[in-house]
C-alpha atoms as a PDB file:
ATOM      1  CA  UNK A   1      70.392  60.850  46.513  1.00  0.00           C
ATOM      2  CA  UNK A   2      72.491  64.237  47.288  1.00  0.00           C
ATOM      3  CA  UNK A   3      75.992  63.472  47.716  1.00  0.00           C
ATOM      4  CA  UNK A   4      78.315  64.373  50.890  1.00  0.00           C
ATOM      5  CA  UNK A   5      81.138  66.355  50.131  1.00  0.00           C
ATOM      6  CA  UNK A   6      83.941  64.398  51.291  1.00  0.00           C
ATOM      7  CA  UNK A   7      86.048  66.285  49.031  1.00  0.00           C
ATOM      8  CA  UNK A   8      85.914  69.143  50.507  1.00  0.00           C
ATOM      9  CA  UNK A   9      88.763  70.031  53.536  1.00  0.00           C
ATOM     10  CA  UNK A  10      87.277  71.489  56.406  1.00  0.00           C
ATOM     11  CA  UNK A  11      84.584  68.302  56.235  1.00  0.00           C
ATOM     12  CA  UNK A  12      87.813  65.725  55.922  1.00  0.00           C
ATOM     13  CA  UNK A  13      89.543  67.878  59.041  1.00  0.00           C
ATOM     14  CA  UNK A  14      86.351  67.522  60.536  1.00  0.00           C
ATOM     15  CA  UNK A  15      86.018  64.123  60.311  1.00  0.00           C
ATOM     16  CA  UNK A  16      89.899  63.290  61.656  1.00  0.00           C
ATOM     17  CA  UNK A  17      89.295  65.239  64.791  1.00  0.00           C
ATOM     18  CA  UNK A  18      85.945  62.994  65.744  1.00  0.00           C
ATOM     19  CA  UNK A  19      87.690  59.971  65.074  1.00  0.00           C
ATOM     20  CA  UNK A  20      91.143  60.841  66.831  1.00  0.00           C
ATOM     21  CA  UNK A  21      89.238  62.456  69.929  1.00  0.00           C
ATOM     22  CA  UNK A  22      88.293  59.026  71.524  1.00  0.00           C
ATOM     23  CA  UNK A  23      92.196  58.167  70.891  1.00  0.00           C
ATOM     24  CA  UNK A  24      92.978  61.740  72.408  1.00  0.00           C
ATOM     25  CA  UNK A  25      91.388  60.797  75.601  1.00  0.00           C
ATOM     26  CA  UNK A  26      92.111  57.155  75.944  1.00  0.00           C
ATOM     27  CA  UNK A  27      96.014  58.188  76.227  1.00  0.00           C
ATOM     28  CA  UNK A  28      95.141  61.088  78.395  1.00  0.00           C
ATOM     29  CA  UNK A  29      93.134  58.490  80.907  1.00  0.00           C
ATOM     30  CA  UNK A  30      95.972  55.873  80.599  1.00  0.00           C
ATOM     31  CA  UNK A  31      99.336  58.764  80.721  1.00  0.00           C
ATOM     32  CA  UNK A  32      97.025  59.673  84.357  1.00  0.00           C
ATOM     33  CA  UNK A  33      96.819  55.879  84.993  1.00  0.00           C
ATOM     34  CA  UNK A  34     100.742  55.150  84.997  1.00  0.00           C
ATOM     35  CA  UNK A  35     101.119  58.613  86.466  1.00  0.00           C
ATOM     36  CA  UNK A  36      99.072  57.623  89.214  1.00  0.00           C
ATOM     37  CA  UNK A  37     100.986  53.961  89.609  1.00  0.00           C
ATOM     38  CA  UNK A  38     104.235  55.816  89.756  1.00  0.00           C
ATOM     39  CA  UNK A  39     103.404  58.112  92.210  1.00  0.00           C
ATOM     40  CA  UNK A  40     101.720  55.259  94.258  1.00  0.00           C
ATOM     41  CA  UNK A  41     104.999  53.277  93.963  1.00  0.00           C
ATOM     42  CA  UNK A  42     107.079  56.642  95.252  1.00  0.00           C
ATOM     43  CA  UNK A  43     104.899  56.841  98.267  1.00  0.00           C
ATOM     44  CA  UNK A  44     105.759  53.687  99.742  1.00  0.00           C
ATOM     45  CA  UNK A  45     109.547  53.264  98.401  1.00  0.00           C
ATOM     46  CA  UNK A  46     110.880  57.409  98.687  1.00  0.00           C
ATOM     47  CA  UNK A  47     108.656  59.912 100.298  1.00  0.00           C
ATOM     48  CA  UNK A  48     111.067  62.762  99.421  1.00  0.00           C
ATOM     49  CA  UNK A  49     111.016  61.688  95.516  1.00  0.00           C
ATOM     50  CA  UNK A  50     106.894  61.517  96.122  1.00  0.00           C
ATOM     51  CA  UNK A  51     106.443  64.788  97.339  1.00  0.00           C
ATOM     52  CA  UNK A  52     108.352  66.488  94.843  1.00  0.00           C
ATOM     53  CA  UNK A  53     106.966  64.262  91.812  1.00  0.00           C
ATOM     54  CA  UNK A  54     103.325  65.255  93.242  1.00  0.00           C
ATOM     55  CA  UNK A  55     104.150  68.914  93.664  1.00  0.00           C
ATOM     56  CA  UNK A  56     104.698  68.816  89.896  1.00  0.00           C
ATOM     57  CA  UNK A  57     101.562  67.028  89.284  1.00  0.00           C
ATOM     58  CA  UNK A  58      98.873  68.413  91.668  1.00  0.00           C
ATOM     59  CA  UNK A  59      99.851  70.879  93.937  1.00  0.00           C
ATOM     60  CA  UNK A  60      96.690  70.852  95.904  1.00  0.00           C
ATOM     61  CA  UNK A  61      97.002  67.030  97.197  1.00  0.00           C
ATOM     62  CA  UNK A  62     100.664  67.746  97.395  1.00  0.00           C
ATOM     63  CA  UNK A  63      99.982  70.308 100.012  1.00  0.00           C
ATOM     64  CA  UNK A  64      97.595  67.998 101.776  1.00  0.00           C
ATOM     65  CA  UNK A  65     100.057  65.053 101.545  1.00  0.00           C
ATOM     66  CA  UNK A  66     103.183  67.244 103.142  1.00  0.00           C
ATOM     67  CA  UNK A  67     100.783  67.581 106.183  1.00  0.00           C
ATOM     68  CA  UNK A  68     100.375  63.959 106.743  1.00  0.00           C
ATOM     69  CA  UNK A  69     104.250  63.012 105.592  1.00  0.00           C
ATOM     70  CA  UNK A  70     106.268  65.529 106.714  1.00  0.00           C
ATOM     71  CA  UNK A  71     104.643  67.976 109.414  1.00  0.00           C
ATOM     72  CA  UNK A  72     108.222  70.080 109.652  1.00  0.00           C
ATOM     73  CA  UNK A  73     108.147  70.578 105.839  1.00  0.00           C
ATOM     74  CA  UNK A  74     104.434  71.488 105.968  1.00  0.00           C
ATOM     75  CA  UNK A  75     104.762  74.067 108.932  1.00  0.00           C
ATOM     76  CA  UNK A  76     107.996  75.589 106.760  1.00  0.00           C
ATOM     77  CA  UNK A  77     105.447  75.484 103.728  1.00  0.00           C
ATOM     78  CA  UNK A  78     102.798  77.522 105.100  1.00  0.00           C
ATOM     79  CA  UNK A  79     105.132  80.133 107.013  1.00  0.00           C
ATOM     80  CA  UNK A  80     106.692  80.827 103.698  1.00  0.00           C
ATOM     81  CA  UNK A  81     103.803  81.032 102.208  1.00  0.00           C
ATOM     82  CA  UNK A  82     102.439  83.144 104.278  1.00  0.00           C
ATOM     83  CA  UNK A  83     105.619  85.410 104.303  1.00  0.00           C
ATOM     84  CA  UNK A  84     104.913  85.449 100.716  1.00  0.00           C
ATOM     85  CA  UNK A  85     101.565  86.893 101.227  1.00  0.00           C
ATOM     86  CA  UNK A  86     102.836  89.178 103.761  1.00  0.00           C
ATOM     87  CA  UNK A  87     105.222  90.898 100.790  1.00  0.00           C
ATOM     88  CA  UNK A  88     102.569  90.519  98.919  1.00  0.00           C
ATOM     89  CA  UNK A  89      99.798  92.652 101.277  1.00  0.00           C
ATOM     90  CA  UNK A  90     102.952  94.885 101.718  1.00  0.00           C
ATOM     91  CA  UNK A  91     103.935  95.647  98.208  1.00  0.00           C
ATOM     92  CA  UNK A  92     100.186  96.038  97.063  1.00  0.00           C
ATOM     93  CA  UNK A  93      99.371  98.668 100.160  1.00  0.00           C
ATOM     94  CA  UNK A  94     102.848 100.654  99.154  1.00  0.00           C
ATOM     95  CA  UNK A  95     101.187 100.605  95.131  1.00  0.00           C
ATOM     96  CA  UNK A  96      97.882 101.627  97.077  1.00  0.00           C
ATOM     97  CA  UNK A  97      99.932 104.523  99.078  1.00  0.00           C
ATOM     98  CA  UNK A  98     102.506 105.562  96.030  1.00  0.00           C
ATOM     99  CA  UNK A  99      98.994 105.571  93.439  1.00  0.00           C
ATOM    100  CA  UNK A 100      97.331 108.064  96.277  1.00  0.00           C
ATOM    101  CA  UNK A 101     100.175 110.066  97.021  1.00  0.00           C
ATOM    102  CA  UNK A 102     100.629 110.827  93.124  1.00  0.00           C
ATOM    103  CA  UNK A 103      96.938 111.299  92.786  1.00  0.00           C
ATOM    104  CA  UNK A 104      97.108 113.841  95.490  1.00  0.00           C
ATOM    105  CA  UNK A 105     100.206 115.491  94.357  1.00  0.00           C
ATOM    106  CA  UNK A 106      98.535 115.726  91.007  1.00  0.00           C
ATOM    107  CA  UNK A 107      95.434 117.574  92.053  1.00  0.00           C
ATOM    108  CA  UNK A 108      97.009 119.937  93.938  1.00  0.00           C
ATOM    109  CA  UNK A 109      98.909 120.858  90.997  1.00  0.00           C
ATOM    110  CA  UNK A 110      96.436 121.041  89.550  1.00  0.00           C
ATOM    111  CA  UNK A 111      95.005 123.300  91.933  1.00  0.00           C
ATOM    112  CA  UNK A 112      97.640 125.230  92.143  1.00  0.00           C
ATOM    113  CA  UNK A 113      97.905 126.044  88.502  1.00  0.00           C
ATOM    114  CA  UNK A 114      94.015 126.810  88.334  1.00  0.00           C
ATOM    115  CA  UNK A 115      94.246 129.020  91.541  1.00  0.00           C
ATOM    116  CA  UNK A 116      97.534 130.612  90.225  1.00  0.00           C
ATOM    117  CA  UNK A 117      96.283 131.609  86.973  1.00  0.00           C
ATOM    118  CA  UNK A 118      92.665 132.930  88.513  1.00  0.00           C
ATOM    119  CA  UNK A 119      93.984 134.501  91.675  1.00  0.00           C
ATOM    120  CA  UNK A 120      97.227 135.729  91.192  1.00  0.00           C
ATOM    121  CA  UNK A 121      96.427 139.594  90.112  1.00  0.00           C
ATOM    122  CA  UNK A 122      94.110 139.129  92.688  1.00  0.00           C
ATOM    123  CA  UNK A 123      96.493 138.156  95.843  1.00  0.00           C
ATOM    124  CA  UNK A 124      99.072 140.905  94.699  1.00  0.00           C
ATOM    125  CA  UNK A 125      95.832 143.719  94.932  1.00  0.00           C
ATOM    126  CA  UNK A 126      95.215 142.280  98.436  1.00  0.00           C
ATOM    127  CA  UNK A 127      99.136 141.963  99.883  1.00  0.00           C
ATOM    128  CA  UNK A 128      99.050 145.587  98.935  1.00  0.00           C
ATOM    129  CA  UNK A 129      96.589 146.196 100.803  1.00  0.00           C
ATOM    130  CA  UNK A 130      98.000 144.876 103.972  1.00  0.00           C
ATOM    131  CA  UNK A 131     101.237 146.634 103.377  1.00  0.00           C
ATOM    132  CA  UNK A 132      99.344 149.591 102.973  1.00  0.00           C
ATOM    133  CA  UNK A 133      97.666 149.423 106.739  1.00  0.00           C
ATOM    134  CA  UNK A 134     101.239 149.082 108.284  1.00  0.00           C
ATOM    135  CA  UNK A 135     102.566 152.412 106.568  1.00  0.00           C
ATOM    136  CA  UNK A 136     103.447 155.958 107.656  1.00  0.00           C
ATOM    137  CA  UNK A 137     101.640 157.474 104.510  1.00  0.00           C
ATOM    138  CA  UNK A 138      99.240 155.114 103.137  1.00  0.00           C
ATOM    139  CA  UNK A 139      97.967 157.811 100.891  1.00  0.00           C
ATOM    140  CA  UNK A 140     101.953 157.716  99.334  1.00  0.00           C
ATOM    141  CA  UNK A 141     102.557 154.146  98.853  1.00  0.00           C
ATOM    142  CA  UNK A 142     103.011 153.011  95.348  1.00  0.00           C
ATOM    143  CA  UNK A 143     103.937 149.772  94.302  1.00  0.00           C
ATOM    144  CA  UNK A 144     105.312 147.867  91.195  1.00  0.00           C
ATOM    145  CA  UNK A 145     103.795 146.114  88.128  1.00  0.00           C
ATOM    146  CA  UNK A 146     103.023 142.341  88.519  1.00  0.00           C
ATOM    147  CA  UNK A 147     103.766 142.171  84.779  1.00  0.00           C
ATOM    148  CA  UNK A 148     107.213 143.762  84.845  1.00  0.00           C
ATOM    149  CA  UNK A 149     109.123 141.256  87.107  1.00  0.00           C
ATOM    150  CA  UNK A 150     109.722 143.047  89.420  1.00  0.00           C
ATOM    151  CA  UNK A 151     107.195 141.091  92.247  1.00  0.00           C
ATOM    152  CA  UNK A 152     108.035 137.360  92.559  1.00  0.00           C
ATOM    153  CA  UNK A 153     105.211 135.232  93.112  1.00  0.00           C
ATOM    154  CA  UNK A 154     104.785 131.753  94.330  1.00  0.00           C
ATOM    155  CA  UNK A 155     101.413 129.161  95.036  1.00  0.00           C
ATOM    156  CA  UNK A 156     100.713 127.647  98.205  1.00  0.00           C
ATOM    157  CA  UNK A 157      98.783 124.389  99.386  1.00  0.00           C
ATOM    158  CA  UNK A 158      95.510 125.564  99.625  1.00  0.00           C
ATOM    159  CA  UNK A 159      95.438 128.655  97.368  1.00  0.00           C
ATOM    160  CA  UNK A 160      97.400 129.849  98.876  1.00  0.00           C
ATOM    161  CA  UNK A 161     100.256 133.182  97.939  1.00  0.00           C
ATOM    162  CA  UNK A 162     103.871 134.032  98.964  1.00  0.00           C
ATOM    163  CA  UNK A 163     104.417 137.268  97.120  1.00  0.00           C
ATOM    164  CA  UNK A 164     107.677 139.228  97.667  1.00  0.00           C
ATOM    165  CA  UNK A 165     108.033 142.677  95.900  1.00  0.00           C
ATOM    166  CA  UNK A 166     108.685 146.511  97.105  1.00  0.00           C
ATOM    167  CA  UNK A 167     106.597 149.574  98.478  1.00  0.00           C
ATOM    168  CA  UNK A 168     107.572 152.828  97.734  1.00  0.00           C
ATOM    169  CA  UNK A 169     106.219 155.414 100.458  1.00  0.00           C
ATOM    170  CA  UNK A 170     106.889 158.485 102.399  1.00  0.00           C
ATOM    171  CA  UNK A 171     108.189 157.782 106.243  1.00  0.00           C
ATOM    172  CA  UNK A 172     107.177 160.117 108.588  1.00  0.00           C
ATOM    173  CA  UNK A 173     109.526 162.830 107.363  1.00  0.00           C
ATOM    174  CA  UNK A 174     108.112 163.078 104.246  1.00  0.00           C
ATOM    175  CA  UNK A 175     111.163 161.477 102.545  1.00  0.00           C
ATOM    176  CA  UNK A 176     110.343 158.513  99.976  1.00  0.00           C
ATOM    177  CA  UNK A 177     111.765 155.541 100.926  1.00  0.00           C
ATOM    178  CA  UNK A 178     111.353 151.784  99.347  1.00  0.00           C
ATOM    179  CA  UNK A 179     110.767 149.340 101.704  1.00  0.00           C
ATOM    180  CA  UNK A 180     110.724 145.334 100.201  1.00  0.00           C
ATOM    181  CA  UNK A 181     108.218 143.048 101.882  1.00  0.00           C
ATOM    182  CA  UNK A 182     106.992 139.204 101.806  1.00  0.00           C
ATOM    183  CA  UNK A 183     103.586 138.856 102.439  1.00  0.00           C
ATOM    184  CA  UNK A 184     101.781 135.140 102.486  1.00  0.00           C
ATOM    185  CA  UNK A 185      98.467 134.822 102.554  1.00  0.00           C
ATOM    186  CA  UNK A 186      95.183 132.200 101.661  1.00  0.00           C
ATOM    187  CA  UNK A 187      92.015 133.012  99.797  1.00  0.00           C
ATOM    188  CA  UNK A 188      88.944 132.168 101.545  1.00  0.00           C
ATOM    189  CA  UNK A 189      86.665 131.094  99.191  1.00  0.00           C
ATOM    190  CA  UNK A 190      83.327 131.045 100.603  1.00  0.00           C
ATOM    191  CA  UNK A 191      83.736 134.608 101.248  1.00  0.00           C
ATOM    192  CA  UNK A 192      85.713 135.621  98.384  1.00  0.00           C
ATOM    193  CA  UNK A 193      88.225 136.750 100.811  1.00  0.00           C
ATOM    194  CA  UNK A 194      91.954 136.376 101.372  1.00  0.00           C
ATOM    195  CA  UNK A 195      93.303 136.111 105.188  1.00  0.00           C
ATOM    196  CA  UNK A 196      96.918 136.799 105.488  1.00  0.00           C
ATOM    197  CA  UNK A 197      99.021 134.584 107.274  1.00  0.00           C
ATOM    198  CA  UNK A 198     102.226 136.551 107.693  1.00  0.00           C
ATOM    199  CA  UNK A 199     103.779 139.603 106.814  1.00  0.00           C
ATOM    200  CA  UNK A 200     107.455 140.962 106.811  1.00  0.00           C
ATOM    201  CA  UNK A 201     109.538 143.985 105.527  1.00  0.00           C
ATOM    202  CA  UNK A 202     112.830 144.416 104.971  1.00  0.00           C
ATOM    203  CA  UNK A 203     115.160 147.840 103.417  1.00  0.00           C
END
């Protein structure tokens, strides 16, 4: 006949457990027993000590018990428990608002950056061209570099421009005079356009 291997540990472990688990439980029944004499005692001798004992113990038949034993303390229980909730809907719709707002602030960084390094070059060609329609001499105008710093340049919502630089064009004396403008204006993409918005100069 094979032999069990009572040696061995986890089999011994094993074997403890099974025979401490009906122990386990019969102190677990009897510990709810006296818990359930002492709190029976409480509610006839002190209500106040039974309420708070049973809070501890079962907060659901607590809550029901407060409604029977003390109707003040139960309509102060569920107004600050619904103030709670209140805070609670309030804080989670400002995480809702902040998490949107940042979302939105991050794409249209993002979309500022994109348009910015697509449609810069771009926006400067076509702010030159609307200075050019308000001149004297069109024909004369001449304008600065975007690459030699001399035009500052600044995204928009939207895809938006503001680009500030100079024009340097004859007036209608023939002299050559540099006029500085601002010109803002918004690509239209589904007509690979740009509509200006404003335009000012300045000596």
């Amino acid at each position: 006949m094979p032999l069990i291997g009572l040696g061995r540990r986890p089999f011994v472990v094993a074997l403890i457990l099974c025979g401490a688990l009906p122990a386990l439980v019969t102190g677990r029944e009897k510990m709810t027993e006296a818990t359930e004499a002492e709190l029976a005692a409480l509610r006839v001798t002190d209500t106040a000590a039974y309420l708070e004992r049973l809070a501890e113990y079962d907060p659901a038949r607590w809550l029901t018990e407060l409604e029977q034993l003390d109707p003040a303390g139960f309509a102060a229980e569920m107004a600050r428990q619904a103030e709670a909730a209140e805070v609670e809907r309030r804080e989670a719709e400002a995480r809702r608002a902040a998490e949107a707002r940042e979302a939105r602030e991050r794409a249209e960084a993002r979309r500022r950056s994109e348009c910015s390094q697509t449609f810069e070059t771009q926006a400067y060609i076509a702010a030159q061209t609307f200075v050019t329609r308000e001149l004297r001499s069109p024909g004369s105008a001449e304008f600065p570099s975007i690459h030699r710093g001399e035009v500052s340049s600044r995204t928009l919502g939207g895809c938006g421009f503001r680009l500030a630089a100079y024009v340097d064009a004859q007036n209608a004396f023939g002299a050559v005079i540099r006029t500085r403008f601002v010109v803002e204006l918004r690509r239209v993409p589904d007509h690979d356009a740009w509509d200006l918005v404003s335009i000012a100069f300045g000596t």
